[in-house]
Every structure is written in C-alpha cells, then in structure tokens.
Protein backbone atom coordinates (compact mmCIF):
# COMPACT_ATOMS: atom_id res chain seq x y z
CA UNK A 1 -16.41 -7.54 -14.29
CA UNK A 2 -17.82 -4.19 -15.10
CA UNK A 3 -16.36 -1.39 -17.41
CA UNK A 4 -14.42 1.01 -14.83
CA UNK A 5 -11.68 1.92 -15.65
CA UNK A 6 -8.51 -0.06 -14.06
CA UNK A 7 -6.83 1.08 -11.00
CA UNK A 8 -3.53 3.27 -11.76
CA UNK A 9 -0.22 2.61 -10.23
CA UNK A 10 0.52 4.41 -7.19
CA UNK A 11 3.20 7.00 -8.23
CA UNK A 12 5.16 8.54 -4.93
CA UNK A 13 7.07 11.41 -4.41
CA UNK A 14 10.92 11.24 -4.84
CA UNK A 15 12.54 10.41 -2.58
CA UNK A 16 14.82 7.26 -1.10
CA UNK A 17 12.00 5.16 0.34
CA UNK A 18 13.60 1.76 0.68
CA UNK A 19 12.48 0.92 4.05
CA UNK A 20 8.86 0.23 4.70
CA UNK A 21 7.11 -0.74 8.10
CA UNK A 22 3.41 -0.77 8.70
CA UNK A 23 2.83 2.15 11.29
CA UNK A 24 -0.58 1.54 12.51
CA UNK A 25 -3.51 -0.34 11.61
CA UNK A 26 -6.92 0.33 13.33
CA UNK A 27 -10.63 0.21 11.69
CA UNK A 28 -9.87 4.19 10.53
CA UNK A 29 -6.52 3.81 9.04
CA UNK A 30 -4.06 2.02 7.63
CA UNK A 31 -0.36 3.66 7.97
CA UNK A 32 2.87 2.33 5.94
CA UNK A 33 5.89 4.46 6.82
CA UNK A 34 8.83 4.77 4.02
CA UNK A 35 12.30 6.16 4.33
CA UNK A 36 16.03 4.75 3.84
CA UNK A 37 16.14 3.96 7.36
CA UNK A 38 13.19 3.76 9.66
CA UNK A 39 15.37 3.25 13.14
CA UNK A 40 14.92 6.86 14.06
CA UNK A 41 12.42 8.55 11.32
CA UNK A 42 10.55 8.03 8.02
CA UNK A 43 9.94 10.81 5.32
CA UNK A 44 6.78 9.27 3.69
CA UNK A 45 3.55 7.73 5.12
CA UNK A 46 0.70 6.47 3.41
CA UNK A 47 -2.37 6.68 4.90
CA UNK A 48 -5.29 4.24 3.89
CA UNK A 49 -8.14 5.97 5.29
CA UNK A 50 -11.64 3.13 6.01
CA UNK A 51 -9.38 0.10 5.27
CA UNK A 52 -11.08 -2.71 3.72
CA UNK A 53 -9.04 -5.24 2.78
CA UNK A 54 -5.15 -5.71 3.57
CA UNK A 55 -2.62 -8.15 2.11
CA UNK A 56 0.95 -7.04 3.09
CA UNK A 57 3.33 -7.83 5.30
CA UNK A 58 4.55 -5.73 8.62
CA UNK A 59 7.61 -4.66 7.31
CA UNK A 60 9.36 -4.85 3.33
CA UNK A 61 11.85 -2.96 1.69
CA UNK A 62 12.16 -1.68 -1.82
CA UNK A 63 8.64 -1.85 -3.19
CA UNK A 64 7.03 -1.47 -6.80
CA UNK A 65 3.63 -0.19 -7.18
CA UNK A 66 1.80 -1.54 -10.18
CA UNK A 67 -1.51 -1.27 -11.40
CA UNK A 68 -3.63 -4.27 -10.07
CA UNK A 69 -4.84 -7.06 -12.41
CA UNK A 70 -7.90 -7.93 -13.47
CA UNK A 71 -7.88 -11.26 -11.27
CA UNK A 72 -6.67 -8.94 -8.55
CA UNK A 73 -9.51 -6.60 -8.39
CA UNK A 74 -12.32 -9.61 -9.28
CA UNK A 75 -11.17 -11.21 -6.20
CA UNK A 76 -11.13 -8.00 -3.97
CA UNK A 77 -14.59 -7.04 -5.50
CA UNK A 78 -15.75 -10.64 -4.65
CA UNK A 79 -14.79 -10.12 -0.90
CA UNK A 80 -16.25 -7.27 -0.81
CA UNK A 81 -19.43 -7.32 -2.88
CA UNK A 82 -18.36 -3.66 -4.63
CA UNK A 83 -15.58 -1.70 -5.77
CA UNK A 84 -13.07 -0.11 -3.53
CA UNK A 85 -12.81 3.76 -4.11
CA UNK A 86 -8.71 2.79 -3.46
CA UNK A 87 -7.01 -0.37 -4.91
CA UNK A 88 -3.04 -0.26 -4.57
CA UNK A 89 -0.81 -3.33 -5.58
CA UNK A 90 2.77 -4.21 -5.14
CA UNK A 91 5.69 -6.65 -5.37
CA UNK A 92 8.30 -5.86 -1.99
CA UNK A 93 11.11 -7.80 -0.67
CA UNK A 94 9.96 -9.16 2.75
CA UNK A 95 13.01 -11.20 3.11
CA UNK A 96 12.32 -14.44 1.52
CA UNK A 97 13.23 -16.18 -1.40
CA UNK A 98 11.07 -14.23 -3.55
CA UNK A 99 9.30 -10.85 -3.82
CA UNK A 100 5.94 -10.82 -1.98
CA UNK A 101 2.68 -9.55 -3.92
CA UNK A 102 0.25 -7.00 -1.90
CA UNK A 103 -3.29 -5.55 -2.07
CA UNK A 104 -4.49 -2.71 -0.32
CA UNK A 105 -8.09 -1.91 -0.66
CA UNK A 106 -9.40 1.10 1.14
CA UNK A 107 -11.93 4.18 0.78
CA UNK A 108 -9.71 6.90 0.26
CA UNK A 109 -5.82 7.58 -0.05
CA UNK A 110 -3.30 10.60 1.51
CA UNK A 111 0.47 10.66 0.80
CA UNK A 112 1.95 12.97 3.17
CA UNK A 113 5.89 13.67 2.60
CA UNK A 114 7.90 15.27 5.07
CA UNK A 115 10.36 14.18 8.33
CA UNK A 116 8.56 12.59 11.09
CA UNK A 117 10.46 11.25 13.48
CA UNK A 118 9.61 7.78 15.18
C-alpha cells in the first residue's frame, strides 16, 4: 500500500437525511438521493461523477459515513489497478438483520442540498 493519505469521512450538510434511494446510475454518474421521506422529494443528492466501483444497495435508511479501511481501499485499488480520486464508505440499514457495509469509488464528488422534488 503506498503512503497517501487515508480517505476522510464524508461529512454532509444538516439536515434529516434518513431515507436514501439510489437515483440513477449510468457510466457518468452515480446519484443517491437523501431526505426524511423520499415518496414525493429528497433535499440531498450525491453525485458520483465517472463511477468506478459500487457496493451499495438500491435503497437504505439512516447511514454512517466513515473513513474506509485499509483492507477497504487495498481491495478497491486491487480492482482497479490505481487509486480512486473518491473513496466513500458506510454502514446503512437495508432492512436486514444487520447493518450493510458500502464502497463507493468514483473520480470526483458533488453534494448538492436543496428541495427537488421526485
């Protein structure tokens, strides 16, 4: 493993974002949506821009970003044969027995907060 420095934590604006769905998904961009309810409209979306590698289910609620491990980002960088400019890691509920773990590796990051309806 090399000697850059680890991957930070994704930190979010405030906000309730309990509710997460994956909006899109296409060889550009990779959407999650966020809000307390996403029947009618969602208040966050992040936007993986050049997705490389994606390890999450379609919909979760309640997520915590943490900083990825060390055996996290060897195995990402193995699969991909180089760094990721974007690493983001996270335990969610996706409805079963116990919290799910995912990886999101992709060339560049946007948060954009605001109402956007469904």
């Amino acid at each position: 493993m090399d000697s850059a420095p680890p991957y930070p934590a994704l930190r979010l604006p405030e906000g309730s974002w309990w509710d997460w769905d994956v909006l899109g998904w296409d060889p550009g961009a990779f959407r999650l949506a966020a809000g307390y309810d996403l029947t009618y409209h969602h208040g966050l979306e992040l936007v993986f821009g050049d997705p490389v590698f994606v390890s999450c289910p379609a919909a979760f609620h309640d997520p915590v970003f943490r900083t990825p491990t060390a055996e996290e980002v060897a195995t990402v960088v193995r699969r991909l044969g180089e760094r990721p400019t974007v690493l983001a890691a996270l335990e969610a509920d996706a409805d079963g027995t116990e919290p799910v773990s995912c990886l999101i590796a992709a060339g560049r990051l946007e948060i954009v907060h605001g109402h956007t309806p469904r």
